[in-house]
N, C-alpha and C. Protein backbone atom coordinates (compact mmCIF):
# COMPACT_ATOMS: atom_id res chain seq x y z
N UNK A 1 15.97 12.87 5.35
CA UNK A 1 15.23 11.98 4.48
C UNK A 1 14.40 12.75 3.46
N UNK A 2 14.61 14.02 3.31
CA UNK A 2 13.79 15.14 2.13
C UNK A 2 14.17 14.36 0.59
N UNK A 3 15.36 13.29 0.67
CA UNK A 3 15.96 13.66 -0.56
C UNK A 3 15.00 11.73 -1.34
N UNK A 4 14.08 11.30 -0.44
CA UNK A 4 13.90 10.14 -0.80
C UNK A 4 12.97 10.29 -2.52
N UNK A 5 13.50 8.96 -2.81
CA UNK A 5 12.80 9.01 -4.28
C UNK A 5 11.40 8.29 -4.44
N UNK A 6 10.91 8.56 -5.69
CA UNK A 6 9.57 7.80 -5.71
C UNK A 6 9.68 6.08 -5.73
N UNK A 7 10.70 5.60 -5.84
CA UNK A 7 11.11 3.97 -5.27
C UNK A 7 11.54 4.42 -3.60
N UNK A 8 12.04 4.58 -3.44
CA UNK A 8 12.36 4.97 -1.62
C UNK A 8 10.09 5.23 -1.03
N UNK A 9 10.01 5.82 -1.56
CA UNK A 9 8.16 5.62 -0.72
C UNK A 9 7.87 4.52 -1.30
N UNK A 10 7.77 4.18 -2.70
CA UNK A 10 7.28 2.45 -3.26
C UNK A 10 7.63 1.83 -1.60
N UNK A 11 8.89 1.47 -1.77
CA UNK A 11 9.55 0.61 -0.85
C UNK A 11 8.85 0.96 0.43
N UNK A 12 8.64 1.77 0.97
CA UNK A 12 8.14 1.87 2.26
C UNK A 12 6.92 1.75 2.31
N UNK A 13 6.22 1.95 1.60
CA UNK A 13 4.41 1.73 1.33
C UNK A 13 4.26 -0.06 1.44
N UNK A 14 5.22 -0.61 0.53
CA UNK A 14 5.58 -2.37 1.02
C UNK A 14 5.77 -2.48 1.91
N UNK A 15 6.57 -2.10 2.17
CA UNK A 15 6.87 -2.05 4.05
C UNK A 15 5.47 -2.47 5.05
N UNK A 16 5.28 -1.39 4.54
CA UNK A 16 4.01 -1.22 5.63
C UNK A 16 2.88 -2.21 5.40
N UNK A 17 2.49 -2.50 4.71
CA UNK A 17 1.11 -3.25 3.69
C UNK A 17 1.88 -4.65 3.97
N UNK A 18 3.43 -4.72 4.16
CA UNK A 18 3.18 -6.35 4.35
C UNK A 18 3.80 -6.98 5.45
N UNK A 19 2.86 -6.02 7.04
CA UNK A 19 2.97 -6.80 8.19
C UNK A 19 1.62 -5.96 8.52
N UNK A 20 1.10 -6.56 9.13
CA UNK A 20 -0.64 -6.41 9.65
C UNK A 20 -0.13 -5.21 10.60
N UNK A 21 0.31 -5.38 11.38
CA UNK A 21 0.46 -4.45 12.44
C UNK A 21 0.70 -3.19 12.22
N UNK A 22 1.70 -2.65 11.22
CA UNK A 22 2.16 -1.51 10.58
C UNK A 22 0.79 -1.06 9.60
N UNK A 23 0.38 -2.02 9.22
CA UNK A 23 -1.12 -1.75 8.36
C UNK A 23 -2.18 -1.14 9.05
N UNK A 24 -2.30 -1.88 10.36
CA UNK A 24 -3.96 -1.65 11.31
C UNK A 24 -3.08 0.16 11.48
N UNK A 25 -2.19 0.36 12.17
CA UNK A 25 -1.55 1.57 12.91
C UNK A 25 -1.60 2.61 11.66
N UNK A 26 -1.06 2.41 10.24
CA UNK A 26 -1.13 3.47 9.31
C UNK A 26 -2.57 3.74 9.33
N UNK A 27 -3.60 2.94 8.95
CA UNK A 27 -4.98 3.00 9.13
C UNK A 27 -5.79 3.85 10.41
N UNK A 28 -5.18 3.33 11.73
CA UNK A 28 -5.74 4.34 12.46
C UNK A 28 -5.13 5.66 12.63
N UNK A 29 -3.95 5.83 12.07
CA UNK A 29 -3.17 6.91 12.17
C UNK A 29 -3.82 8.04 11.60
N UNK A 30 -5.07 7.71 10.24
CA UNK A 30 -5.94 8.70 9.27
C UNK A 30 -6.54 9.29 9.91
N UNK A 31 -7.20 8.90 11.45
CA UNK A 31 -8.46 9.58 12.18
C UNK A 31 -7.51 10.07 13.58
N UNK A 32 -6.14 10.65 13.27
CA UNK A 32 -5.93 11.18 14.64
C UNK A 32 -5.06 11.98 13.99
N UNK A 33 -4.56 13.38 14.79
CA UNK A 33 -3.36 14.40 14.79
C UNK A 33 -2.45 13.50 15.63
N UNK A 34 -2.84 13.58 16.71
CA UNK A 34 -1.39 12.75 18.39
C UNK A 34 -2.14 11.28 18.41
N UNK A 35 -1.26 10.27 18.00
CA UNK A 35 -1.60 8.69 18.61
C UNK A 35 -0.62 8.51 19.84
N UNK A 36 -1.58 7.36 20.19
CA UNK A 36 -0.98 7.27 21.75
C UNK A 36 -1.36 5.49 21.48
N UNK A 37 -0.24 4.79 21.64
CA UNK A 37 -0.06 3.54 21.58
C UNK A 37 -1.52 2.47 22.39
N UNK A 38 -1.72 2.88 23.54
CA UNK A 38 -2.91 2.59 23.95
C UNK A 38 -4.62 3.20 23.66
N UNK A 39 -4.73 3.79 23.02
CA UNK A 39 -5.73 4.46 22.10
C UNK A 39 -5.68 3.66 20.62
N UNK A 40 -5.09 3.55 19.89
CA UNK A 40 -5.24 2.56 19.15
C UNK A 40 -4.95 1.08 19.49
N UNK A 41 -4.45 0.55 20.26
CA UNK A 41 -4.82 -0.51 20.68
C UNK A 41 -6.21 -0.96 20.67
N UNK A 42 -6.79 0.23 22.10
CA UNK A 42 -8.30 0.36 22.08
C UNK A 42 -9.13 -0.27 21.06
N UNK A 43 -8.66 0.90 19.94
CA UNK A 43 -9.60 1.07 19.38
C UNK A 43 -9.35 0.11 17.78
N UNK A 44 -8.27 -0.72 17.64
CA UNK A 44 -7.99 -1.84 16.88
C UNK A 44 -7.93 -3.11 17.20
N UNK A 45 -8.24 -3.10 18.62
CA UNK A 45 -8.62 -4.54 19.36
C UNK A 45 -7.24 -5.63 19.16
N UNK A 46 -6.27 -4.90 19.00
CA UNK A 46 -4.18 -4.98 19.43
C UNK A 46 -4.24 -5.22 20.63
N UNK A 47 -2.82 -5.57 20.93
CA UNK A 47 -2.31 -5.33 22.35
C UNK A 47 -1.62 -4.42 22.51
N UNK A 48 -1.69 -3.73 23.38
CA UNK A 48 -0.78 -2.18 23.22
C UNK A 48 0.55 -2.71 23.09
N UNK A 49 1.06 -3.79 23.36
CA UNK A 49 2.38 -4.59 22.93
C UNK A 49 2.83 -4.52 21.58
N UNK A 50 1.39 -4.66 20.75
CA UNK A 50 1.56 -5.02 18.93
C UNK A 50 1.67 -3.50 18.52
N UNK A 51 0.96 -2.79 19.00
CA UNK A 51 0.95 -1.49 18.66
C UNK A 51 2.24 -0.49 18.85
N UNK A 52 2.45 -0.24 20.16
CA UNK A 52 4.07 -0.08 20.40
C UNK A 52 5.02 -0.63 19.99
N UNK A 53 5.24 -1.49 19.38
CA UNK A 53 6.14 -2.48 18.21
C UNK A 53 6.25 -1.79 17.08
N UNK A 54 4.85 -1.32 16.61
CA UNK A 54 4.60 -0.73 15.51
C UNK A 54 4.95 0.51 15.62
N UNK A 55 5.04 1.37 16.48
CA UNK A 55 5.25 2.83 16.36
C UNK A 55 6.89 2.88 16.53
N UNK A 56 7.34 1.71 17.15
CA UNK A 56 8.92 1.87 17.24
C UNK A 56 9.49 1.70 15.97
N UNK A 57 9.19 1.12 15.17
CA UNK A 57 9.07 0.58 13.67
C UNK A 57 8.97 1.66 12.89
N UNK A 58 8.03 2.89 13.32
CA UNK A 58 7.88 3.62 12.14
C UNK A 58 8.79 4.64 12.68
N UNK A 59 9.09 5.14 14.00
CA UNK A 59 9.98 5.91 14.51
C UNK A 59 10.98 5.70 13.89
N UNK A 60 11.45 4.59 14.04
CA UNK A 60 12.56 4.21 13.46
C UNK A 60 13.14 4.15 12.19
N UNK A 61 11.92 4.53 11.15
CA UNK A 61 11.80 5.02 9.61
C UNK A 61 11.69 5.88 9.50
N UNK A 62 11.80 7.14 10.37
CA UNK A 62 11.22 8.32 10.99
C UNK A 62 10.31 8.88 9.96
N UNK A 63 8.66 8.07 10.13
CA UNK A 63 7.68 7.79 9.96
C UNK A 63 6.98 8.78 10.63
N UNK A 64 7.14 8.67 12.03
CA UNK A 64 6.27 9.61 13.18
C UNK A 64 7.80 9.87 14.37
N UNK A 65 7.21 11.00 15.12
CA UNK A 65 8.32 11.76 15.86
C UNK A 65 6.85 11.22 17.48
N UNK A 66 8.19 10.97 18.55
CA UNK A 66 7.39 11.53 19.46
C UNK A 66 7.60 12.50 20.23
N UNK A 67 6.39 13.03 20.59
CA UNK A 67 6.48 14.36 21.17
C UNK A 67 6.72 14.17 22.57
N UNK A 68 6.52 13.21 23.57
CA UNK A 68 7.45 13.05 24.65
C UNK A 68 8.40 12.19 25.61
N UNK A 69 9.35 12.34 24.58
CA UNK A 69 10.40 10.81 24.63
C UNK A 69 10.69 10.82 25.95
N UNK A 70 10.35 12.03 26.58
CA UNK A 70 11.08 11.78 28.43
C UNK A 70 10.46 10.62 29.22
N UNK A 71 8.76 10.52 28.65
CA UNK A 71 8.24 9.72 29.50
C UNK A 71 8.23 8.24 28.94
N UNK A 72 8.43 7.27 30.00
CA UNK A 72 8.60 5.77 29.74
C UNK A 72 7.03 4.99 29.10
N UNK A 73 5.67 5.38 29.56
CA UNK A 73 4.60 5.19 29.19
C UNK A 73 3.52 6.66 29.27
N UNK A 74 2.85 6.27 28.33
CA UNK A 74 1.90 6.61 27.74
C UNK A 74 2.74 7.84 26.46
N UNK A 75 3.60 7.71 25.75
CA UNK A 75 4.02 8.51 24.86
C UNK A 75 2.98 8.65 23.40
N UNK A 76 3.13 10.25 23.39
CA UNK A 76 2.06 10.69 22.14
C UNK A 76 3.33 10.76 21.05
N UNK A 77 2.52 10.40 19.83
CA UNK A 77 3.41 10.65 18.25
C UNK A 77 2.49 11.84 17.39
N UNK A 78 3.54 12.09 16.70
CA UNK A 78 2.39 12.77 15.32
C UNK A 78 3.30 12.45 14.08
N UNK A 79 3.01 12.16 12.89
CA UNK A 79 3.53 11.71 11.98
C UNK A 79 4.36 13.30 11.41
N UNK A 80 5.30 12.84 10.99
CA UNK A 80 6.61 12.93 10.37
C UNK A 80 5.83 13.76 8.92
N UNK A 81 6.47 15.05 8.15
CA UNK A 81 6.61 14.93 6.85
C UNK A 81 6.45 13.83 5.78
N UNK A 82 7.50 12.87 6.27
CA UNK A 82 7.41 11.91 5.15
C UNK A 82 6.20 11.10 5.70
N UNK A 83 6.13 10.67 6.89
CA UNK A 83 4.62 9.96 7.10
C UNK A 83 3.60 10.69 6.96
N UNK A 84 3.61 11.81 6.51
CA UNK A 84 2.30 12.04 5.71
C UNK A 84 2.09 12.03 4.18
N UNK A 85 3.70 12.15 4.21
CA UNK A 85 3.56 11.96 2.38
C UNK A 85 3.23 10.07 1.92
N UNK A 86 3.53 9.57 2.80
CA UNK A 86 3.25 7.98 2.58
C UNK A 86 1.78 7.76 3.13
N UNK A 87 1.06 8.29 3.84
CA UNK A 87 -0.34 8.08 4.03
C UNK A 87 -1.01 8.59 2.92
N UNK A 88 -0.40 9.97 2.35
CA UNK A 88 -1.25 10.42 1.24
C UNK A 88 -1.17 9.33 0.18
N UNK A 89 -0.07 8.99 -0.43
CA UNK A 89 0.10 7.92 -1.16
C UNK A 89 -0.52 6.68 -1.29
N UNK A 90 -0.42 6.26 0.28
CA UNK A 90 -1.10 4.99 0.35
C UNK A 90 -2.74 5.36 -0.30
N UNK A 91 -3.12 6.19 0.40
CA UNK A 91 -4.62 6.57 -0.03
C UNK A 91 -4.75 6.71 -1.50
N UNK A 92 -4.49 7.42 -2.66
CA UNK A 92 -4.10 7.35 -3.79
C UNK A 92 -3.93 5.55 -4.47
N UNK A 93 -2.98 4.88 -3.85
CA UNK A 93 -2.70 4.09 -4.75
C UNK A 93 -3.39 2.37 -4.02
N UNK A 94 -4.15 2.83 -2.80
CA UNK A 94 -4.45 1.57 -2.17
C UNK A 94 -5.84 1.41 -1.87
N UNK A 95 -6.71 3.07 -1.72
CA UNK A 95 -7.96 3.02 -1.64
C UNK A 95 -8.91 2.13 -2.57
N UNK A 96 -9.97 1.71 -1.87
CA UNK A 96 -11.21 1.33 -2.52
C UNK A 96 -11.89 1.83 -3.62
């Protein structure tokens, strides 16, 4: 995915901004290196249900990688290259 264009992040920055869930998770994603699906839950007042939805979502955009797919619960992520180039972005073109 190195080869995406500046419409390929447009498009995914929409993505994200227009389902709440993918929104609260990019948002808490700014104040961590490793998320852990129940830690932002916590701390976004989610259900670790809405949240794990959301990280399968961005995995699946390969958004964020996880670092230990062996285990069934409590799996840590850290964002992806391109999910940091789309957080930087977002910040740039969405901040206050």
């Amino acid at each position: 995915m190195e080869n995406l264009n500046e419409n390929s992040l447009d498009e995914l920055l929409i993505w994200i901004i227009s389902v709440d869930r993918r929104l609260v998770l990019m948002e808490a994603i700014k104040e961590h290196t490793i998320i852990k699906a129940s830690d932002i839950a916590h701390e976004t007042n989610r259900s670790t249900q809405n949240i794990s939805r959301a990280l399968k979502e961005f995995e699946d955009k390969d958004l964020i990688k996880c670092l230990t797919p062996e285990k069934a619960t409590w799996k840590k992520y850290v964002l992806t290259k391109m999910g940091k180039e789309l957080l930087k972005r977002m910040g740039e073109q969405y901040s206050d």
